[in-house]
N, C-alpha and C. Protein backbone atom coordinates (compact mmCIF):
# COMPACT_ATOMS: atom_id res chain seq x y z
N UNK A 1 17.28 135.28 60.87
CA UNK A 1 18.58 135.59 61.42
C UNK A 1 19.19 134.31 62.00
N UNK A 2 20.54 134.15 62.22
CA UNK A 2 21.24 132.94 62.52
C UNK A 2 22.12 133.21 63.40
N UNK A 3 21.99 132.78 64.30
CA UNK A 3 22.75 133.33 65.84
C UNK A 3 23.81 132.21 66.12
N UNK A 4 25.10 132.23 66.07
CA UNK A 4 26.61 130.85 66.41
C UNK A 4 27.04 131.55 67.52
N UNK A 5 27.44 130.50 68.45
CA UNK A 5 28.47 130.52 69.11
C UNK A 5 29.64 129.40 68.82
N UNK A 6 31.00 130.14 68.35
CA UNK A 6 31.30 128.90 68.14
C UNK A 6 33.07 128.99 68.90
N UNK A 7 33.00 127.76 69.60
CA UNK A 7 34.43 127.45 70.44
C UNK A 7 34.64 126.16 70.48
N UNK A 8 35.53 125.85 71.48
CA UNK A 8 35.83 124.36 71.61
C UNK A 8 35.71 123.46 72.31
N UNK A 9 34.78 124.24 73.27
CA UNK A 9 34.06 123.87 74.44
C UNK A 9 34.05 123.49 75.78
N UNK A 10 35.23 124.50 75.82
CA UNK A 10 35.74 124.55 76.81
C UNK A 10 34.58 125.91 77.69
N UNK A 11 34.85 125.88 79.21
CA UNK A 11 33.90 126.74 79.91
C UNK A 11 33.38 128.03 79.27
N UNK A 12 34.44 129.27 78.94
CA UNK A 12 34.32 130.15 78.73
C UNK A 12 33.48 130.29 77.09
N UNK A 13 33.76 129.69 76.84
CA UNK A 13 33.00 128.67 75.08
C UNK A 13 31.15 129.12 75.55
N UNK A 14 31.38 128.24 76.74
CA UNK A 14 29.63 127.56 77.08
C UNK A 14 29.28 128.47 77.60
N UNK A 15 30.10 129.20 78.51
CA UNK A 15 29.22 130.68 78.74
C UNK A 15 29.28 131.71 78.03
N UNK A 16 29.35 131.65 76.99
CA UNK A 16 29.53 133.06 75.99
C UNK A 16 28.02 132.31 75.35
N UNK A 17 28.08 130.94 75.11
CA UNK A 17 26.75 130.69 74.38
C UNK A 17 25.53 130.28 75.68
N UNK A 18 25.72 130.53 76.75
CA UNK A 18 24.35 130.58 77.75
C UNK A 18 24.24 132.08 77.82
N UNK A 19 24.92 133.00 77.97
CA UNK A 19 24.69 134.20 77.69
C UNK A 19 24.08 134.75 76.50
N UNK A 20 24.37 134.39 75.62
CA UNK A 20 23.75 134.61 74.34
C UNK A 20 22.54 133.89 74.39
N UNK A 21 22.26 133.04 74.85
CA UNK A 21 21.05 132.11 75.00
C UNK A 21 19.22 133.26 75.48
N UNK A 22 20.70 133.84 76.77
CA UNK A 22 19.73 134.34 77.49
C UNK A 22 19.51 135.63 76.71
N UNK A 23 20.19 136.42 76.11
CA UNK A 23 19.99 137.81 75.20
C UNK A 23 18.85 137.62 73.92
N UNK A 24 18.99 136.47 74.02
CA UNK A 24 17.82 136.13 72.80
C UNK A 24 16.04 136.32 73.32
N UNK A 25 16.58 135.25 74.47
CA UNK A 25 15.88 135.04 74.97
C UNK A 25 14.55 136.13 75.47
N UNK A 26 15.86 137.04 76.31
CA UNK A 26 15.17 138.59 76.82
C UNK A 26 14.48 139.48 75.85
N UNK A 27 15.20 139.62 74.51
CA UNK A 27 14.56 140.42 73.48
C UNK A 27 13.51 140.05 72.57
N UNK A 28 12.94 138.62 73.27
CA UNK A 28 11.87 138.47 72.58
C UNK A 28 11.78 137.31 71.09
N UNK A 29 12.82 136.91 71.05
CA UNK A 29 13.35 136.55 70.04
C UNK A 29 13.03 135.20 69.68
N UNK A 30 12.63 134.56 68.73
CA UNK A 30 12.45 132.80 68.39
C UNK A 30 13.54 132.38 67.95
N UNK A 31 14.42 133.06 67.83
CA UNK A 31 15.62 132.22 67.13
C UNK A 31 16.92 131.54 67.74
N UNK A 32 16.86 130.12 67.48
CA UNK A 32 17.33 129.06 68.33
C UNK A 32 19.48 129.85 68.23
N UNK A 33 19.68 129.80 69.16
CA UNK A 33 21.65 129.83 68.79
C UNK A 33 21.71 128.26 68.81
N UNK A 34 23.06 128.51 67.86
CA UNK A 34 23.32 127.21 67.55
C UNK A 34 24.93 127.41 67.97
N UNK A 35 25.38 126.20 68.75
CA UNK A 35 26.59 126.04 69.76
C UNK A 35 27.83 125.48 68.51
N UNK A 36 28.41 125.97 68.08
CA UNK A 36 29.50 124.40 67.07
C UNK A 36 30.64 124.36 68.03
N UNK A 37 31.12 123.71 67.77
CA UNK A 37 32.49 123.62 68.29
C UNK A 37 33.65 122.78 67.63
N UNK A 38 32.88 122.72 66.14
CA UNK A 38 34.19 122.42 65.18
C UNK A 38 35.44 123.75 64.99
N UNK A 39 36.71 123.13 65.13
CA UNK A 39 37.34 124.35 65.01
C UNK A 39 37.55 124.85 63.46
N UNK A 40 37.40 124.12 62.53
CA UNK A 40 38.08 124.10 61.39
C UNK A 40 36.67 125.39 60.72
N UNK A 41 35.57 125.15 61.52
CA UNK A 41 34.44 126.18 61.21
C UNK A 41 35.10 127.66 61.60
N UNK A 42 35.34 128.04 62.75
CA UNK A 42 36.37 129.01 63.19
C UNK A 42 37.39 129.44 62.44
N UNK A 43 37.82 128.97 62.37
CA UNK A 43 39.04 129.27 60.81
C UNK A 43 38.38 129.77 59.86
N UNK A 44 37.75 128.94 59.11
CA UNK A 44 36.88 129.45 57.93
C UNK A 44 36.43 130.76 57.92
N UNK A 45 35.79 131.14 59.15
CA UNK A 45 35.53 132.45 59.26
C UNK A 45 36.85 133.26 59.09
N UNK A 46 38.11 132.78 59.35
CA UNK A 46 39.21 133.66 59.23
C UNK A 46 39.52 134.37 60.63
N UNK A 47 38.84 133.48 61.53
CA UNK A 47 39.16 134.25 63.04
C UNK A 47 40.52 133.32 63.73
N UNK A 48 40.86 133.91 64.63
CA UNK A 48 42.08 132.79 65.15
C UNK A 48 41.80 132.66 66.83
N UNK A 49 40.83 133.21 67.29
CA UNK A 49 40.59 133.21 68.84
C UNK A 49 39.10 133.20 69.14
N UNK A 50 38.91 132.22 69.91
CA UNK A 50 37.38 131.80 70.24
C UNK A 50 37.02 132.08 72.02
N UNK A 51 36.13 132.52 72.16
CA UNK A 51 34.79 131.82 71.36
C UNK A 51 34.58 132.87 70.57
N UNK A 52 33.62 132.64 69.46
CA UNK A 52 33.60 133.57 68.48
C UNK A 52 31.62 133.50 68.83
N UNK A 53 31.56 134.92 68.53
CA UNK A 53 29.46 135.39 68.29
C UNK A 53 29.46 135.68 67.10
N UNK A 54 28.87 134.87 66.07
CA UNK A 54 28.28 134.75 64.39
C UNK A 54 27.11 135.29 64.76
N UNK A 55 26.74 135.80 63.28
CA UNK A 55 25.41 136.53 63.49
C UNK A 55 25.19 136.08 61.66
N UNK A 56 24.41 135.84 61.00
CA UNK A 56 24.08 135.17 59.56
C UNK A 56 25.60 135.12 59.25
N UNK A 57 26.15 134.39 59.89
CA UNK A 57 27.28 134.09 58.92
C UNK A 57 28.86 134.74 59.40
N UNK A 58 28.65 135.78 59.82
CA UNK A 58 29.91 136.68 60.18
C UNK A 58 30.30 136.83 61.39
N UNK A 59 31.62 136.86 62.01
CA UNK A 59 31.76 137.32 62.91
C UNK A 59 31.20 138.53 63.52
N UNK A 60 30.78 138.79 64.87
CA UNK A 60 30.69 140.29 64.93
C UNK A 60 31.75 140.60 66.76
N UNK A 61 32.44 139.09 67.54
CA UNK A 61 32.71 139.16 68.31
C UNK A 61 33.79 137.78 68.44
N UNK A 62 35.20 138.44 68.40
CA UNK A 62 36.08 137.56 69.11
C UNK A 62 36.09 137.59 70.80
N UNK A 63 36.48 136.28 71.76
CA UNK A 63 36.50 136.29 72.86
C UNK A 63 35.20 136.34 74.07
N UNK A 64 35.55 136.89 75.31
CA UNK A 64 34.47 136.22 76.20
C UNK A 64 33.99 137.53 76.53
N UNK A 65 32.91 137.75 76.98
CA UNK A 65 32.34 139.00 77.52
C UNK A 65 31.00 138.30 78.80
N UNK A 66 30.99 139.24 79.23
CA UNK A 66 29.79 138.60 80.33
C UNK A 66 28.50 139.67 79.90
N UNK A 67 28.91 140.68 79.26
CA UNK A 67 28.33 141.98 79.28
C UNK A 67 27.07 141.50 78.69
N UNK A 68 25.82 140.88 78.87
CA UNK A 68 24.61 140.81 77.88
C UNK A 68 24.14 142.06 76.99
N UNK A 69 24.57 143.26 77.59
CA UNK A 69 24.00 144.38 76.89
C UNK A 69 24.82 144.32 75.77
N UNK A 70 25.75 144.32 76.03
CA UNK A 70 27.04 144.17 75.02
C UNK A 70 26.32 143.05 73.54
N UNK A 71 26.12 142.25 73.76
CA UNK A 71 25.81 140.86 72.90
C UNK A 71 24.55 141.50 72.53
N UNK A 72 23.68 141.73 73.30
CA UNK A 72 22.01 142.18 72.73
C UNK A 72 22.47 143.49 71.32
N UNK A 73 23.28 144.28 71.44
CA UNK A 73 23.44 145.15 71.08
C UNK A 73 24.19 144.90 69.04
N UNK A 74 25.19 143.68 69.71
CA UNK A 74 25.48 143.15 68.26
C UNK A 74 24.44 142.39 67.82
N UNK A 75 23.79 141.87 68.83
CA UNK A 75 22.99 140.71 67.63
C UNK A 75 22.10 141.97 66.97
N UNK A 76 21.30 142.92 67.85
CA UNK A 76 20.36 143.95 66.76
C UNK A 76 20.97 144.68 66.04
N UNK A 77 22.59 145.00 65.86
CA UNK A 77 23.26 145.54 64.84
C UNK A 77 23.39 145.06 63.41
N UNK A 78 22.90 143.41 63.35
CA UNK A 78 23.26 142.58 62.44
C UNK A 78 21.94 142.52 61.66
């Protein structure tokens, strides 16, 4: 599985991906998130508002959430 956070790295960017850090983290999980913060990657996906939560490839989350349950919940949906 392939876990992105991807923004521009600005605050709300870095805490959507320390949150996600930590959801991984909690469920037991080995798999590293990987931070980008190219925007032109963002696009590609066809999204227009960041930070964006990738999961193999796809969006599954525009914008910021604090909610970890929330994030734990997409990444095991994917």
């Amino acid at each position: 599985m392939k876990i992105q956070v991807l923004g521009s790295g600005c605050p709300t960017c870095k805490k959507l991906y320390e949150i996600t850090q930590k959801a991984v983290s909690e469920m037991g999980m080995k798999e590293k998130v990987e931070y980008i913060t190219d925007i032109s990657k963002i696009v590609e996906m066809g999204v227009m508002q960041s930070p964006v939560l990738a999961v193999d490839g796809k969006p599954v989350m525009t914008g910021n959430t604090s909610d970890i349950k929330k994030i734990k919940s997409l990444i095991k949906g994917n």
